[in-house]
PDB file of N, CA and C in Angstrom:
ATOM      1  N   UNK A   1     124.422  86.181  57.612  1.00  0.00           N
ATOM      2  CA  UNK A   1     123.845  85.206  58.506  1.00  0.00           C
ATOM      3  C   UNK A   1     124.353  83.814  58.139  1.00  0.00           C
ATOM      4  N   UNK A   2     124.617  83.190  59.146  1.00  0.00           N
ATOM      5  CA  UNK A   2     125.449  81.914  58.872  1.00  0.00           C
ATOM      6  C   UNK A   2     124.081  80.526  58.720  1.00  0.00           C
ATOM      7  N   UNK A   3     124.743  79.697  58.227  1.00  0.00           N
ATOM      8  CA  UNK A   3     123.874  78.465  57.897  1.00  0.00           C
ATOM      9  C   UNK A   3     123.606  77.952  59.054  1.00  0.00           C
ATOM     10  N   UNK A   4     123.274  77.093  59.103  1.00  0.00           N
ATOM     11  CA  UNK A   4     122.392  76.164  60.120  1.00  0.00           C
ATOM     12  C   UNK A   4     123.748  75.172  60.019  1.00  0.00           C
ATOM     13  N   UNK A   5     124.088  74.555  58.702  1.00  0.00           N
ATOM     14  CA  UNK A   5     125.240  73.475  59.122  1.00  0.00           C
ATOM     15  C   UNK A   5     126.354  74.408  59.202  1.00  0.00           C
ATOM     16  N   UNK A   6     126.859  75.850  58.997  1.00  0.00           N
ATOM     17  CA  UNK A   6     127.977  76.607  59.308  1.00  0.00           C
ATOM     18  C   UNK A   6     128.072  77.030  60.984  1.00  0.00           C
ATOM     19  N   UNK A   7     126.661  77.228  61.563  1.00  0.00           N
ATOM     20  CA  UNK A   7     126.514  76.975  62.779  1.00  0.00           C
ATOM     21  C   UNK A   7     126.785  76.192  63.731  1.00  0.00           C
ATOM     22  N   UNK A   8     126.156  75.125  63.404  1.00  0.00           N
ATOM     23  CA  UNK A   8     126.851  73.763  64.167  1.00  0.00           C
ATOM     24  C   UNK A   8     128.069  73.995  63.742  1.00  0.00           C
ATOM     25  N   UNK A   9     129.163  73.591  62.967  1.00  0.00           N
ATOM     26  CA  UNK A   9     129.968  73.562  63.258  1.00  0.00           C
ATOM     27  C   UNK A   9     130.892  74.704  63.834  1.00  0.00           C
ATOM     28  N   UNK A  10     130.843  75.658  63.597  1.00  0.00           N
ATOM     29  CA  UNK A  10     131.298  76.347  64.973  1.00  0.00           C
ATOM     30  C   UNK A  10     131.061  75.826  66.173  1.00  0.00           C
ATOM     31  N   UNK A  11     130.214  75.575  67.124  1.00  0.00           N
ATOM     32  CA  UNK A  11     129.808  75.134  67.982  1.00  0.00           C
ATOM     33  C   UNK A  11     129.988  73.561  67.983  1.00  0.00           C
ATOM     34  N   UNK A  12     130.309  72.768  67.271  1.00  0.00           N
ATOM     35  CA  UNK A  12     130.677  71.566  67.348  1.00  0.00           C
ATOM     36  C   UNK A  12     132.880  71.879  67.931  1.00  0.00           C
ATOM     37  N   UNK A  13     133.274  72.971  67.160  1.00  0.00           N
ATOM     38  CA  UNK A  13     134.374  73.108  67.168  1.00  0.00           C
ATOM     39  C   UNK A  13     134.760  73.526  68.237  1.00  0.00           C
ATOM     40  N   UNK A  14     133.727  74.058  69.517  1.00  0.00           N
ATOM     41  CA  UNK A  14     133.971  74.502  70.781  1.00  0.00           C
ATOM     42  C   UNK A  14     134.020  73.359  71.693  1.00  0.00           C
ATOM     43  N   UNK A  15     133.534  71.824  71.345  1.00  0.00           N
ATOM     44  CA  UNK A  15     133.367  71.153  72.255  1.00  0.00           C
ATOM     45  C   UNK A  15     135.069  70.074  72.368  1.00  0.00           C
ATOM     46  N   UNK A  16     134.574  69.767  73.528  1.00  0.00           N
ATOM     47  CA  UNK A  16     135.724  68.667  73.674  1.00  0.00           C
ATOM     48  C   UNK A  16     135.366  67.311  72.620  1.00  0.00           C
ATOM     49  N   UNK A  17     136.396  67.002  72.383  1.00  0.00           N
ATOM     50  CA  UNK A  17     136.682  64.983  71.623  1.00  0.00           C
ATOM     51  C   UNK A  17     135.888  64.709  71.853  1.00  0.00           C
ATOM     52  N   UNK A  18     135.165  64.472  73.635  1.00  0.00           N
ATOM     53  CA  UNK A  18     134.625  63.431  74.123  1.00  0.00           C
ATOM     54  C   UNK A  18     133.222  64.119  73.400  1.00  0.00           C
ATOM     55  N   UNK A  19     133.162  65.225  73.664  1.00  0.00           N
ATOM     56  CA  UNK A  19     131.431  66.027  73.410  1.00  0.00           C
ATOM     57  C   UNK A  19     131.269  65.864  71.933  1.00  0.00           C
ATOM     58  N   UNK A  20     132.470  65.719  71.383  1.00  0.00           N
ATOM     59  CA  UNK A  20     132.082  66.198  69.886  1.00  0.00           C
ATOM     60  C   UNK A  20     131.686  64.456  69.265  1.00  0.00           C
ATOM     61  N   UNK A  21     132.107  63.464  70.005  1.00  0.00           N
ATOM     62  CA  UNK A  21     131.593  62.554  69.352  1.00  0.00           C
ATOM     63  C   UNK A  21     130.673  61.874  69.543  1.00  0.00           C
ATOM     64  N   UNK A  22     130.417  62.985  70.991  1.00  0.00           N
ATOM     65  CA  UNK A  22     128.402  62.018  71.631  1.00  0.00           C
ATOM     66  C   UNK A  22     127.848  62.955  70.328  1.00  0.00           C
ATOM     67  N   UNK A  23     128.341  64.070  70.109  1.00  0.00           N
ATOM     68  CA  UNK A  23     127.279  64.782  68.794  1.00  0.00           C
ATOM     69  C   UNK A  23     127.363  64.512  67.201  1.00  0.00           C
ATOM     70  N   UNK A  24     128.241  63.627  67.030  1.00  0.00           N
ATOM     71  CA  UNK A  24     128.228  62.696  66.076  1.00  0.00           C
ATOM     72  C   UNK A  24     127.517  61.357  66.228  1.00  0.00           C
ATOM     73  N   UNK A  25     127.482  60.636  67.566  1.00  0.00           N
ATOM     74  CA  UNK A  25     126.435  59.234  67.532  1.00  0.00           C
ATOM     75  C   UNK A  25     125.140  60.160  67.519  1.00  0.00           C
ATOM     76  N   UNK A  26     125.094  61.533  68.008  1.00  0.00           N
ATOM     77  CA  UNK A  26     123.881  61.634  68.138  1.00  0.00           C
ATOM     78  C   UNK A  26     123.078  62.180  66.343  1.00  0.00           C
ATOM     79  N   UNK A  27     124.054  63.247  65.724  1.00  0.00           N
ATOM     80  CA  UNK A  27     123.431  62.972  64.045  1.00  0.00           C
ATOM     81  C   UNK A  27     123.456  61.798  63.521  1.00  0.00           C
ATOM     82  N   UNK A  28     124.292  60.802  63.853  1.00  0.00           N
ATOM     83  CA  UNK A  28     124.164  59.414  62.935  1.00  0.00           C
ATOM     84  C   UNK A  28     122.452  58.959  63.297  1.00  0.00           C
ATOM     85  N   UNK A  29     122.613  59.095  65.049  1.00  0.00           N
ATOM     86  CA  UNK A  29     121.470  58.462  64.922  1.00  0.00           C
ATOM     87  C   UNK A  29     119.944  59.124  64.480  1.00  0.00           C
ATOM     88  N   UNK A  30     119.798  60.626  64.465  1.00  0.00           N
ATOM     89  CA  UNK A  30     118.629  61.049  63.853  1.00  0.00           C
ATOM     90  C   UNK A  30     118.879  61.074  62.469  1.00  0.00           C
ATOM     91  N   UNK A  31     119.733  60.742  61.719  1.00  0.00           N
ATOM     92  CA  UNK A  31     119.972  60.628  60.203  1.00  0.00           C
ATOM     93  C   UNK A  31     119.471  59.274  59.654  1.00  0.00           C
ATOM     94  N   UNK A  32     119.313  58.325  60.798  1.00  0.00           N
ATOM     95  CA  UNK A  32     118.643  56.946  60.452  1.00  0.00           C
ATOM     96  C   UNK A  32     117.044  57.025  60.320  1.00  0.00           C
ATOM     97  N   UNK A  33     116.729  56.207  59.303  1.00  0.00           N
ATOM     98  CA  UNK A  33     114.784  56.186  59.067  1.00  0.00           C
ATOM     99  C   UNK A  33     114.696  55.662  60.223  1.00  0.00           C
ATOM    100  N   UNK A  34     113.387  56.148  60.950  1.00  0.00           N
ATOM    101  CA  UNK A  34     112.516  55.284  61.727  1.00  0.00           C
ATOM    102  C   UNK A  34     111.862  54.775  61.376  1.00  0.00           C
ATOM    103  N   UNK A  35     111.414  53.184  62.102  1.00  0.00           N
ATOM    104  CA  UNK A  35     110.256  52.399  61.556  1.00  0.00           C
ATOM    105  C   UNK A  35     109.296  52.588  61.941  1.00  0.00           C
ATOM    106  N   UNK A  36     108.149  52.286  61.494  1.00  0.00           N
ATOM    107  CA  UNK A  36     107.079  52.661  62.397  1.00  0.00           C
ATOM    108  C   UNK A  36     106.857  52.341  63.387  1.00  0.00           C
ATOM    109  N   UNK A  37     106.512  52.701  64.420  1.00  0.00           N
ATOM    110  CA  UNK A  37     105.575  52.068  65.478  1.00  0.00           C
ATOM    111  C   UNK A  37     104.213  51.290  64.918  1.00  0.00           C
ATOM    112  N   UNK A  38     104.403  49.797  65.910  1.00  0.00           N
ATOM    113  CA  UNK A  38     103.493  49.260  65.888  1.00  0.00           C
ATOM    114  C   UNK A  38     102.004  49.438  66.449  1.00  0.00           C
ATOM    115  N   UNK A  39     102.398  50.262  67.615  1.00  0.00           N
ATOM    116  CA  UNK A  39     101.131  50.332  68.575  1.00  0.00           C
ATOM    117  C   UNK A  39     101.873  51.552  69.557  1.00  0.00           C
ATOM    118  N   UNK A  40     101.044  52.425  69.848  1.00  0.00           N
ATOM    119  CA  UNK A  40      99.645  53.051  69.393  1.00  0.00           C
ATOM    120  C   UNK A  40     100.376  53.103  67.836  1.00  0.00           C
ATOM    121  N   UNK A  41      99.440  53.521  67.258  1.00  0.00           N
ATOM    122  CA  UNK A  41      99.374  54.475  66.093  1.00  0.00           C
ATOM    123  C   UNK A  41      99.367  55.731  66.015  1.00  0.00           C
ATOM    124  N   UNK A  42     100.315  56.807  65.623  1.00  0.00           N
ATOM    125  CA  UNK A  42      99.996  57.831  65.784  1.00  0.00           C
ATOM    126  C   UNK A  42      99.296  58.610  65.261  1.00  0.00           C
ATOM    127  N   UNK A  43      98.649  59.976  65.253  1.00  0.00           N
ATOM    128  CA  UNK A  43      97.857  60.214  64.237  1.00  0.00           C
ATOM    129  C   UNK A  43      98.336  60.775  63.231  1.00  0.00           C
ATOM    130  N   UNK A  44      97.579  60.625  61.662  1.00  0.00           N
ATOM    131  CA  UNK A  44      98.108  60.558  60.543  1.00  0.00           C
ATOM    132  C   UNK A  44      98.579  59.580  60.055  1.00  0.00           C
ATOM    133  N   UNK A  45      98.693  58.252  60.406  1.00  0.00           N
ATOM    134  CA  UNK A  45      99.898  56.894  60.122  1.00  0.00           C
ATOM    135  C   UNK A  45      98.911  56.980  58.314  1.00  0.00           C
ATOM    136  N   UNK A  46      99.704  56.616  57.482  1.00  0.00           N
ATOM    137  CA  UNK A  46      99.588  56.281  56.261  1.00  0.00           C
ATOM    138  C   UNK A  46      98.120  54.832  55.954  1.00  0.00           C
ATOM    139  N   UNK A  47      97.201  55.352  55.300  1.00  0.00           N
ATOM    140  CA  UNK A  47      96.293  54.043  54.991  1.00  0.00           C
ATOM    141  C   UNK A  47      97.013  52.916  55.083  1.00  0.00           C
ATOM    142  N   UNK A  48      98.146  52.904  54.355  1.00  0.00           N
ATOM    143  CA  UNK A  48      98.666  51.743  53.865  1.00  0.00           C
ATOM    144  C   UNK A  48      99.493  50.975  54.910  1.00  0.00           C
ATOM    145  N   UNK A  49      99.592  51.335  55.974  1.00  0.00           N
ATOM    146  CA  UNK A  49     100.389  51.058  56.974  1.00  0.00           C
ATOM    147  C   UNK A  49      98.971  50.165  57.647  1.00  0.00           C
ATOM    148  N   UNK A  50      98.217  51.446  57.854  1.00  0.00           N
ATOM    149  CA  UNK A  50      97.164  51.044  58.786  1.00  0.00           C
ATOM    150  C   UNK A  50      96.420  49.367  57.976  1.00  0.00           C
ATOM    151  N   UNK A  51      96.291  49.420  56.773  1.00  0.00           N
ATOM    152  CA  UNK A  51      95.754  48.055  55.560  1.00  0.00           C
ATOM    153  C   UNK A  51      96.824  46.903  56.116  1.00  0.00           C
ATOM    154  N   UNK A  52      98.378  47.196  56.530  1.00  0.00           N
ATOM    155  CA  UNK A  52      98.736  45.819  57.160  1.00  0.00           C
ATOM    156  C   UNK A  52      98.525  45.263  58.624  1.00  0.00           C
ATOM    157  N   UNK A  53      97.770  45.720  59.146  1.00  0.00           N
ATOM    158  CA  UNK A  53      97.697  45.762  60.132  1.00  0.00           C
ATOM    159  C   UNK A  53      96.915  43.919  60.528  1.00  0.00           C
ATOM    160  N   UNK A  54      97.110  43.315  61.236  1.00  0.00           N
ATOM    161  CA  UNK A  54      96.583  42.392  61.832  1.00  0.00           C
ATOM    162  C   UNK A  54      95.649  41.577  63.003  1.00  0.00           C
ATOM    163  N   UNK A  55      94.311  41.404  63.107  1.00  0.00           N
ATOM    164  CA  UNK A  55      94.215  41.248  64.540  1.00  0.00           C
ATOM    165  C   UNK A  55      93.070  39.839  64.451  1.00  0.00           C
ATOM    166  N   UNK A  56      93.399  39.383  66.052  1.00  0.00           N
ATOM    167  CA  UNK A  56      92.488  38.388  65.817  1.00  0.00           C
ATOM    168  C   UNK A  56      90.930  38.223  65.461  1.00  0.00           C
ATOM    169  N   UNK A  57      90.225  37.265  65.055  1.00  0.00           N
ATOM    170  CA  UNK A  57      88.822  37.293  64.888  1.00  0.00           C
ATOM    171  C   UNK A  57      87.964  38.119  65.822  1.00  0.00           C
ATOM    172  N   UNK A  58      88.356  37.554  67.311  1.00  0.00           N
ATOM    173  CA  UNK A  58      87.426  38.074  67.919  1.00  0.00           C
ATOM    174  C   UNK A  58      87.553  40.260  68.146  1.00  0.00           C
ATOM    175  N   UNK A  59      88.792  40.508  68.057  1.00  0.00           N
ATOM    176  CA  UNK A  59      88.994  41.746  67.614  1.00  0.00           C
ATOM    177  C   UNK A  59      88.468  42.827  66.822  1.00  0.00           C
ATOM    178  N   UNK A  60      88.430  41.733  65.468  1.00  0.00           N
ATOM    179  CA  UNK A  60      88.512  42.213  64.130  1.00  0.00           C
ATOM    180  C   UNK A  60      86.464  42.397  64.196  1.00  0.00           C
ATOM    181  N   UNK A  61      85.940  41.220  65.160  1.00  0.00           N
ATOM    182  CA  UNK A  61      84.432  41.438  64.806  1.00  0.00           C
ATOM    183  C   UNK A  61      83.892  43.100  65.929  1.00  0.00           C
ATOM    184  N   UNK A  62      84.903  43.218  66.948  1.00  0.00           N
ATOM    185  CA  UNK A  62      84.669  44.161  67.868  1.00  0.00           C
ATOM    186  C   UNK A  62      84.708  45.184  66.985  1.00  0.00           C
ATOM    187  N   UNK A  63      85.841  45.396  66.229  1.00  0.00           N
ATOM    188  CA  UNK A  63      85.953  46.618  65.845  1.00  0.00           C
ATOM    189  C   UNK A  63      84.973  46.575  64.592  1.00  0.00           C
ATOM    190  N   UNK A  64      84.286  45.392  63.762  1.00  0.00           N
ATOM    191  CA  UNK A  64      83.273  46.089  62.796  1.00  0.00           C
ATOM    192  C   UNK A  64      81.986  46.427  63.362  1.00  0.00           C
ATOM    193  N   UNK A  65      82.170  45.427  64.613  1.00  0.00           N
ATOM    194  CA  UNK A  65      80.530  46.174  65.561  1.00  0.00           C
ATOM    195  C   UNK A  65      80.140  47.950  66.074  1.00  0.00           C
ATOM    196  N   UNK A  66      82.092  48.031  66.258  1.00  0.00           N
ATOM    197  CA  UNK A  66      81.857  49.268  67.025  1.00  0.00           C
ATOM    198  C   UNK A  66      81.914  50.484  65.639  1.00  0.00           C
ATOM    199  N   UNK A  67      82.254  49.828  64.493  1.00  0.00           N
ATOM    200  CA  UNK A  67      81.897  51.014  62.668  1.00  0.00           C
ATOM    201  C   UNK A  67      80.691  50.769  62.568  1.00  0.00           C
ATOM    202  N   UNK A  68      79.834  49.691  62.916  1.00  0.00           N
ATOM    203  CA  UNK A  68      78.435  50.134  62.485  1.00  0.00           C
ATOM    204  C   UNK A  68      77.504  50.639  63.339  1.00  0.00           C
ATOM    205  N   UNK A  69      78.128  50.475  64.842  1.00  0.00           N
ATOM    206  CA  UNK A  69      77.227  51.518  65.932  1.00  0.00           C
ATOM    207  C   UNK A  69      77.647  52.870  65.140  1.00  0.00           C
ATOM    208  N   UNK A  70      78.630  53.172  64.893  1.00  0.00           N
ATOM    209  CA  UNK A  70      79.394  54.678  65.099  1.00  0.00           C
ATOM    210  C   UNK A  70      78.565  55.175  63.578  1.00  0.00           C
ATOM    211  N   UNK A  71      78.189  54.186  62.696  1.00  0.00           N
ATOM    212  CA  UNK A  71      77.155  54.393  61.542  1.00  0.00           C
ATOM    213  C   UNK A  71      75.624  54.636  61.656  1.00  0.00           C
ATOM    214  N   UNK A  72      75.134  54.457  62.953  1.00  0.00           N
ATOM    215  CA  UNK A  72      73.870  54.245  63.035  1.00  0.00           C
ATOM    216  C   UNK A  72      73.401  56.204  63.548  1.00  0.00           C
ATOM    217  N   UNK A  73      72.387  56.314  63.309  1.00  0.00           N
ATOM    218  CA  UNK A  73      71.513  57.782  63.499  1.00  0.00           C
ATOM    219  C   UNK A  73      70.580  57.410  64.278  1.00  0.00           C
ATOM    220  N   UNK A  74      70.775  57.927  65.769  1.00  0.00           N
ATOM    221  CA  UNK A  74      69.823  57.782  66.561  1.00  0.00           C
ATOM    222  C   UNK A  74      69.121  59.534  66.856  1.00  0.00           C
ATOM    223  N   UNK A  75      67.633  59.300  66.101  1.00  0.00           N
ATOM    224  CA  UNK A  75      66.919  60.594  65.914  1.00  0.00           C
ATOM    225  C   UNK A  75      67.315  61.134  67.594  1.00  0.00           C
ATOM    226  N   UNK A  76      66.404  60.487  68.661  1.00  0.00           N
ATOM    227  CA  UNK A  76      66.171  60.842  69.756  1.00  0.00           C
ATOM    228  C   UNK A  76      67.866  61.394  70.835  1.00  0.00           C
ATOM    229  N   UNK A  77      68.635  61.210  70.214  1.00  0.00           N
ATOM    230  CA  UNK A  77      69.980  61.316  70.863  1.00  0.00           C
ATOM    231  C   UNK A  77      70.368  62.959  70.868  1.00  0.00           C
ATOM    232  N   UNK A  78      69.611  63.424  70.241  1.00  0.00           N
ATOM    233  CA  UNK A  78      70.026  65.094  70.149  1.00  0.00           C
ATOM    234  C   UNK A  78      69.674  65.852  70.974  1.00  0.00           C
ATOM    235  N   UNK A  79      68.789  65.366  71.924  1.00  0.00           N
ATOM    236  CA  UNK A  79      67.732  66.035  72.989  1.00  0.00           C
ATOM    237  C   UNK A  79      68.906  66.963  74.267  1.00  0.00           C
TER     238      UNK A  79
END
């Protein structure tokens, strides 16, 4: 059973010049890190990503209003 990179290249070796070097910009370019996205966030993003994060006052008080609703136990809500 052949490799995964012995594969491709067979199949790299079937294409034309022109094909074979869109499939070279195209490994260069998934061989490059991505940066993160700023917005959305996806899920899982790293604490530490999420800790630089920035927003204005009036933001920053929305979102501690809406951690301490999401903290509160309302007995009667289970009905």
């Amino acid at each position: 059973m052949a490799t995964t990179a012995e594969e491709l290249r067979t199949v790299i070796d079937k294409l034309s010049p022109q094909d074979q070097e869109r499939m070279l910009a195209y490994a260069r370019e998934l061989a490059q890190p991505q940066p993160f996205p700023h917005t959305p966030l996806p899920p899982g993003t790293p604490g530490y990503i999420v800790a630089q994060l920035s927003v204005s006052p009036e933001v920053g008080e929305a979102m501690a209003r809406a951690l301490e609703d999401t903290e509160r136990i309302d007995p009667d809500g289970w009905e």
